[in-house]
Protein backbone atom coordinates (compact mmCIF):
# COMPACT_ATOMS: atom_id res chain seq x y z
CA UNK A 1 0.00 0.00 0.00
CA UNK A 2 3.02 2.46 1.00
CA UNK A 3 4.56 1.55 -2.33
CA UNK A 4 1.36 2.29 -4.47
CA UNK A 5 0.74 5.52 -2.75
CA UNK A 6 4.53 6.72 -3.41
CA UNK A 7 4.10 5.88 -7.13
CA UNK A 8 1.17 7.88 -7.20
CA UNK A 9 3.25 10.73 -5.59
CA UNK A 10 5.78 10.05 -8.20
CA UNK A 11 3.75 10.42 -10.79
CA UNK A 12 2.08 13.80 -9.51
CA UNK A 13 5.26 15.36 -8.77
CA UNK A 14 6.81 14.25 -12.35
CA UNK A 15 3.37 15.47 -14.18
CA UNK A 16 3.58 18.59 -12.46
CA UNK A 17 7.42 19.15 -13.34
CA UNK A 18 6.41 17.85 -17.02
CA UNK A 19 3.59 20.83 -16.93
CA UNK A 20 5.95 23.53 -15.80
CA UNK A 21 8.09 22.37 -18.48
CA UNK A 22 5.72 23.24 -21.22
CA UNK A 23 4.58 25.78 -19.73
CA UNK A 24 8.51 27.60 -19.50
CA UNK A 25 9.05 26.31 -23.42
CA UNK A 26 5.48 28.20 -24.10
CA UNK A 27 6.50 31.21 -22.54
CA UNK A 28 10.06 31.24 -24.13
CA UNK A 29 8.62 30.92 -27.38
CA UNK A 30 5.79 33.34 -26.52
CA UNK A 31 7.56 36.62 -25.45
CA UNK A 32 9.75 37.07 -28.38
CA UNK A 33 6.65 37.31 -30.61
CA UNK A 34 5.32 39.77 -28.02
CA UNK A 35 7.93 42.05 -27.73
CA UNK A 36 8.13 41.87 -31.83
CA UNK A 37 8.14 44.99 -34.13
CA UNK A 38 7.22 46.22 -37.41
CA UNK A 39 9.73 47.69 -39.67
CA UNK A 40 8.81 49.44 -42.82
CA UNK A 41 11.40 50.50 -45.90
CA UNK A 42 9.64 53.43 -47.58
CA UNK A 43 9.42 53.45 -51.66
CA UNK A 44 10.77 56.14 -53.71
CA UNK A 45 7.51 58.03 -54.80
CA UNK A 46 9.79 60.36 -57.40
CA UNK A 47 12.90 59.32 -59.55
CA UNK A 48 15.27 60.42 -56.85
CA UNK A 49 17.14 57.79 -54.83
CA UNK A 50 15.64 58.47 -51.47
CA UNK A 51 15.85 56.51 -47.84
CA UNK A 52 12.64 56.07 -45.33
CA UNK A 53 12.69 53.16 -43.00
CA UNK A 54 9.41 53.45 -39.83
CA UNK A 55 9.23 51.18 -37.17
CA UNK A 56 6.48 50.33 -34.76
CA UNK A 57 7.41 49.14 -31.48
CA UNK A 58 6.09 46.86 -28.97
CA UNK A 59 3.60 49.08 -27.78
CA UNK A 60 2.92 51.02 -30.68
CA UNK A 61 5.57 53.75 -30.80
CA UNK A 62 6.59 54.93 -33.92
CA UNK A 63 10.68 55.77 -34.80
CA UNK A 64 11.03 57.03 -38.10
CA UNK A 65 15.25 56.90 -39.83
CA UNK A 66 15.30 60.01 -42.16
CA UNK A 67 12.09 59.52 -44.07
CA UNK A 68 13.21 61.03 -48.10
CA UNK A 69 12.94 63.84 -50.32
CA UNK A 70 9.60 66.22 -51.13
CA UNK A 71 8.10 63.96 -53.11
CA UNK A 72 8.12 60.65 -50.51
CA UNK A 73 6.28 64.01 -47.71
CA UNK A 74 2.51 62.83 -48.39
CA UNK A 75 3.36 58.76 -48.16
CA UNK A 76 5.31 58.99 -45.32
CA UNK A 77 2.29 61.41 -43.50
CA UNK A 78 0.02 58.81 -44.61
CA UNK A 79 1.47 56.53 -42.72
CA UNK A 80 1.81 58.50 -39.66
CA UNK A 81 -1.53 60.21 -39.73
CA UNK A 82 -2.85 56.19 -39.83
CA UNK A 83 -1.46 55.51 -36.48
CA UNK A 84 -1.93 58.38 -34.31
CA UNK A 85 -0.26 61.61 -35.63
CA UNK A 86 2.72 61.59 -33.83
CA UNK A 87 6.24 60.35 -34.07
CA UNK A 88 7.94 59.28 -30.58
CA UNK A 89 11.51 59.31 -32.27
CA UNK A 90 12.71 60.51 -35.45
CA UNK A 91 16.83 60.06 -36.22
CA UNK A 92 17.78 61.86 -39.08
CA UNK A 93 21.45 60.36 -40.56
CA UNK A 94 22.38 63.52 -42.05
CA UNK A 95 20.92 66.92 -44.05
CA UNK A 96 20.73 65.78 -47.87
CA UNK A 97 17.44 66.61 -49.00
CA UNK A 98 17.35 62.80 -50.19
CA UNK A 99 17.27 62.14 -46.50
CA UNK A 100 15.43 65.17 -44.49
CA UNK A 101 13.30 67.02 -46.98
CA UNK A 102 10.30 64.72 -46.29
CA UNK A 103 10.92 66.13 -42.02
CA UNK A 104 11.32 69.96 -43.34
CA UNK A 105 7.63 69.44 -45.18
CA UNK A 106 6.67 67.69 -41.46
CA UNK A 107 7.71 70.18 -39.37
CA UNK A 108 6.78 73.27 -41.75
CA UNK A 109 3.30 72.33 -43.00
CA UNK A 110 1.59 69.69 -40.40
CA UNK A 111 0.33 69.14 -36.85
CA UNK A 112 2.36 65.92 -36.64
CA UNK A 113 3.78 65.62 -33.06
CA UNK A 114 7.36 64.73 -32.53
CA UNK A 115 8.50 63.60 -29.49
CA UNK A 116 12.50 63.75 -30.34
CA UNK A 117 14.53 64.36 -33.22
CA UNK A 118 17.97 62.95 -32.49
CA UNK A 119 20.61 64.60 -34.71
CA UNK A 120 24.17 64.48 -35.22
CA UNK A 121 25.36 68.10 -36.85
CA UNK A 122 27.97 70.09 -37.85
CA UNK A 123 27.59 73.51 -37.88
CA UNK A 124 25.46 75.43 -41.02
CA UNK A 125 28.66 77.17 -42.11
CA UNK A 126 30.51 73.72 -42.28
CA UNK A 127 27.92 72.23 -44.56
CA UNK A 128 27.98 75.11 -46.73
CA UNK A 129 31.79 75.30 -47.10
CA UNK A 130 32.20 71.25 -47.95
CA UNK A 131 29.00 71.26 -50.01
CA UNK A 132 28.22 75.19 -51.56
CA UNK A 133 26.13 73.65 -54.78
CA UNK A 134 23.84 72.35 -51.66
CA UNK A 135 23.91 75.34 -49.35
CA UNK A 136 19.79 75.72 -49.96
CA UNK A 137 18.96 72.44 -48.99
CA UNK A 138 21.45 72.82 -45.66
CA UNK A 139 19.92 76.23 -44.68
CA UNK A 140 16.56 74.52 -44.76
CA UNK A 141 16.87 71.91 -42.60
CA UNK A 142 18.53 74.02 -39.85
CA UNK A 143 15.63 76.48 -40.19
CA UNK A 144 13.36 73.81 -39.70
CA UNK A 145 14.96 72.26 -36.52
CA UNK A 146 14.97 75.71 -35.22
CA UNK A 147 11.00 76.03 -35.97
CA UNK A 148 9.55 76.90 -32.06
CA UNK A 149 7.15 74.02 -32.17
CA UNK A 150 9.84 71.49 -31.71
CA UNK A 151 13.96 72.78 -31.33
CA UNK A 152 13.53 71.91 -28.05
CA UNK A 153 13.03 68.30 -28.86
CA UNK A 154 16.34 68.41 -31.09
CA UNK A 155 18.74 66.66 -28.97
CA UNK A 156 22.34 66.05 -30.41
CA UNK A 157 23.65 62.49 -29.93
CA UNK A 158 26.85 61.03 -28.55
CA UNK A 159 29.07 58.59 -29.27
CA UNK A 160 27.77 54.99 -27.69
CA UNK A 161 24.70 56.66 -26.57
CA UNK A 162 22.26 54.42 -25.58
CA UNK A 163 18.43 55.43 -26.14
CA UNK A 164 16.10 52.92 -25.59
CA UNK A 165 12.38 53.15 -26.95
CA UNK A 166 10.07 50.58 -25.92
CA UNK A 167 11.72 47.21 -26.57
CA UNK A 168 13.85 48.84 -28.52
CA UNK A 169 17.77 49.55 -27.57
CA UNK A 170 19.73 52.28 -29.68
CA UNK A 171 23.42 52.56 -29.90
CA UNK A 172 24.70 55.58 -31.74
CA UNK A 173 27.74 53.51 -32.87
CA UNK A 174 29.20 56.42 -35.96
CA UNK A 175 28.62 60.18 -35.82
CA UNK A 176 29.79 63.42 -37.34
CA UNK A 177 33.20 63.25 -38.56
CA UNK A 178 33.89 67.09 -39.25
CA UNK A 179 37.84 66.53 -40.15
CA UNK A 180 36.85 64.18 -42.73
CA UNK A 181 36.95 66.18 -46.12
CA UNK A 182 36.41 63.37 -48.44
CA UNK A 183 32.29 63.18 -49.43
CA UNK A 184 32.67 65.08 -45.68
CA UNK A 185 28.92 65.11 -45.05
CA UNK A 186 28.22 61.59 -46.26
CA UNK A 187 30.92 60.78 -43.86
CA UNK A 188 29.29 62.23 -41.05
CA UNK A 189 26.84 60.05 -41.21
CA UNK A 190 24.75 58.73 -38.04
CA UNK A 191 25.37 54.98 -37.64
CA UNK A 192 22.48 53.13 -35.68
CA UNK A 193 22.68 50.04 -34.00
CA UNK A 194 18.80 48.55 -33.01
CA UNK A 195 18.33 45.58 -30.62
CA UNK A 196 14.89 43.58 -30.41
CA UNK A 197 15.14 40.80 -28.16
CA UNK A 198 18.59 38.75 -29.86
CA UNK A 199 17.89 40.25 -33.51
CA UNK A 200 20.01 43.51 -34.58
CA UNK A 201 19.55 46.10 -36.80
CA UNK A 202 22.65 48.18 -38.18
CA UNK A 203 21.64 51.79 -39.62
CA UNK A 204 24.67 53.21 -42.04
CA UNK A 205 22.60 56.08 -43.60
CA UNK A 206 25.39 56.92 -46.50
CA UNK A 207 28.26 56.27 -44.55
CA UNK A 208 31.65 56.27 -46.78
CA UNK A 209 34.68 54.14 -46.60
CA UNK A 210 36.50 57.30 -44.09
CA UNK A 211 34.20 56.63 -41.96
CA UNK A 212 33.79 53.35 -42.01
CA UNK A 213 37.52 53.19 -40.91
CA UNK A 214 36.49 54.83 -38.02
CA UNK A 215 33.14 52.58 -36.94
CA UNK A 216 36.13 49.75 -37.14
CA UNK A 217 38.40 51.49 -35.08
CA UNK A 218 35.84 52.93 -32.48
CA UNK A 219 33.65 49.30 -32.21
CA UNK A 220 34.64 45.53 -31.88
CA UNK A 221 34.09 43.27 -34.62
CA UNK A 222 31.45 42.23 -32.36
CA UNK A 223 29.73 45.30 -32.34
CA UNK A 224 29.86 45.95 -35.93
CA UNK A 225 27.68 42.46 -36.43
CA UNK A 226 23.93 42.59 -37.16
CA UNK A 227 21.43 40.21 -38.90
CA UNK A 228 19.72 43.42 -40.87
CA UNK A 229 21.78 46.03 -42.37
CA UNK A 230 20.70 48.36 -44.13
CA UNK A 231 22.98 49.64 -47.15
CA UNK A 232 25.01 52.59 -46.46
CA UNK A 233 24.65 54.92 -49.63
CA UNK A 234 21.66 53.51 -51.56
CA UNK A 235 24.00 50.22 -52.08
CA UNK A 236 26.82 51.96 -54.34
CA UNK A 237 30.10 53.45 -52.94
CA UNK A 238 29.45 53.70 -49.26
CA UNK A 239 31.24 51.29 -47.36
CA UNK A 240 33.60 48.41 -48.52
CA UNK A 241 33.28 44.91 -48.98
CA UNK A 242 35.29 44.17 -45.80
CA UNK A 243 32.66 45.82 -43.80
CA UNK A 244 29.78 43.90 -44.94
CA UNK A 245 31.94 40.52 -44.07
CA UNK A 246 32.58 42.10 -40.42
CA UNK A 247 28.50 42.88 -40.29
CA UNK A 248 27.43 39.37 -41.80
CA UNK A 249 24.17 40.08 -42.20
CA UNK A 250 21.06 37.85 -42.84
CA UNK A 251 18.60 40.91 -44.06
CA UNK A 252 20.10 43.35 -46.62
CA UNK A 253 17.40 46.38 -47.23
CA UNK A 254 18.60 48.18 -49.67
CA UNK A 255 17.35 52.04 -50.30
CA UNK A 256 17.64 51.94 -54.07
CA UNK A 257 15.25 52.63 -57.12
CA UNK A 258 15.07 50.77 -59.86
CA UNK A 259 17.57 53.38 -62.06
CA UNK A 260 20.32 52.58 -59.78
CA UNK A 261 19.71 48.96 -58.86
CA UNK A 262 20.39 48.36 -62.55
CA UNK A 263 23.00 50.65 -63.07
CA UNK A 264 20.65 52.49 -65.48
CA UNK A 265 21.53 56.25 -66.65
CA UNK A 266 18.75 56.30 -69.08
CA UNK A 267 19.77 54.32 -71.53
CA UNK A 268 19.91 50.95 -70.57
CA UNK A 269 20.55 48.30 -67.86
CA UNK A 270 24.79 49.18 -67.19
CA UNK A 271 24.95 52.23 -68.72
CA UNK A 272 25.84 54.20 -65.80
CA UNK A 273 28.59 54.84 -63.71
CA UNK A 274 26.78 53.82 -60.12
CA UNK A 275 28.59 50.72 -58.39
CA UNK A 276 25.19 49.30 -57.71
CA UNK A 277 26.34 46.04 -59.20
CA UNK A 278 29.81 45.38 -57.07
CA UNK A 279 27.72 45.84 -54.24
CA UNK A 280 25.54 43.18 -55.23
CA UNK A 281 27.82 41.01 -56.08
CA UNK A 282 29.60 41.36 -52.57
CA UNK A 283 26.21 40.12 -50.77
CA UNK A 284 25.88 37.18 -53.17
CA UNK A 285 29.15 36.10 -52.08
CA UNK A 286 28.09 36.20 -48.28
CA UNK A 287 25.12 34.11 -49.05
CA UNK A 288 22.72 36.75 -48.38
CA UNK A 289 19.05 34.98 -48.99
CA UNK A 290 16.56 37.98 -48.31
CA UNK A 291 17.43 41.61 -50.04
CA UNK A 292 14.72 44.17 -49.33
CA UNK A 293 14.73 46.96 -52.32
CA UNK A 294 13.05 50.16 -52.54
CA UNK A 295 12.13 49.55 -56.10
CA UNK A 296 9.84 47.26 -55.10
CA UNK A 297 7.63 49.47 -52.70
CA UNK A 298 6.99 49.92 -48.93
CA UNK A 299 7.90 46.73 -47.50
CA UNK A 300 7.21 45.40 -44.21
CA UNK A 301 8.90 42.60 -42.26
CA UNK A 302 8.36 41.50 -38.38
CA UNK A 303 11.44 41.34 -36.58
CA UNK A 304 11.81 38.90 -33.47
């Protein structure tokens, strides 16, 4: 009878462990999905090469990477006026009207609330000096983050800065680089890093191969690796091959129209000068499986 009775208890206490069991493999397979997020690369909506990525956290907060030129201003406000007309985070890489003109129309002509633009800037006068042909384009931007209704939610970041939004951790891993004087604004480039739950995001905007010697020299290798890149100067002549085999990624979005995905200058597939190709070729060889292109139009993916 004592025998039979401690069997019994033997088999309650194993069921029980068995049910916690699948219960912790349930809830380990659970959160991750939970604590997922939406991330959106943004069409071109003229013929300009352009770059928009928005992401939608956890719990619905919206972070917005540059966001593109004039013409991209009325998708991208579709988009936020859809969710709740208002922006928790906006980073903007750096002031080419390719990248910030869509914010200038934002910030000028809507209601749109945003929470924080984080920036990484040179002075006006700098811009102008390295880039004169493109002095308009500078001078509005700066007015724009000067507009009352939000400079006070224009925060410079830092080197290694951490921000964190939602489930969402930020490292500013690249930032202005004001000595460099090769494609100097290009070069002073914001570089992002984004971590959701084990998955990482790596943000180049249109870093150059200056200042790509300095994300090497300023990060580990380990740092530098991410399963989502996204490709620093609309995938031609931003960064070298060796730091794509440093990031290894998985997920290559690539903010490139269909012009300069085929090397097209208006007269044919290869009949331009862009390095569109090389680049291509250099994420074949890694064994890159899923390329996300702007010439295809907004495209969301879940990330883990």
């Amino acid at each position: 009878m004592k025998n039979k009775t401690s069997n019994k208890n033997l088999k309650k206490y194993i069921s029980i462990i068995i049910l916690i069991a699948i219960f912790l493999i349930i809830l380990l397979i659970y959160i991750p999905y939970t604590n997922a997020i939406q991330l959106t690369q943004l069409k071109n909506n003229g013929h300009s090469q352009m770059m928009g990525y928005i992401i939608k956290t956890k719990n619905d907060k919206t972070i917005i990477i540059d966001g593109g030129t004039h013409e991209d201003t009325e998708n991208l406000i579709n988009y936020i006026k859809n969710d709740k007309n208002k922006v928790d985070a906006w980073f903007i890489t750096h002031p080419h009207q390719d990248h910030a003109s869509a914010i200038i129309d934002i910030i000028n002509n809507t209601d749109i609330q945003i929470d924080k633009i984080y920036v990484t800037l040179n002075n006006l006068e700098w811009y102008i000096e390295k880039e004169p042909q493109r002095a308009q384009e500078f001078k509005d931007f700066f007015n724009a983050i000067e507009n009352d209704r939000i400079k006070e939610n224009v925060q410079e970041v830092s080197l290694h800065q951490n921000i964190q939004i939602d489930n969402i951790n930020c490292e500013i891993l690249g930032i202005k680089n004001p000595e460099i004087d090769n494609k100097p604004v290009n070069n002073s480039s914001m570089v992002i890093k984004m971590q959701i739950n084990n998955k990482k995001i790596l943000f180049l905007g249109d870093t150059a191969e200056e200042s790509q010697k300095k994300l090497i020299e300023n990060n580990s290798k380990e740092k530098l690796k991410a399963d989502i890149v996204q490709m620093a100067h609309h995938g031609q002549n931003g960064v070298n091959e060796e730091f794509y085999k440093i990031v290894e990624p998985k997920i290559c979005m690539w903010p490139t129209p269909d012009w300069l995905w085929a090397n097209d200058a208006g007269q044919g597939e290869d009949t331009g000068p862009w390095l569109t190709k090389t680049t291509r070729k250099w994420i074949e060889n890694l064994g890159v499986k899923q390329n996300i292109i702007e010439k295809d139009g907004d495209i969301t993916i879940k990330v883990w």
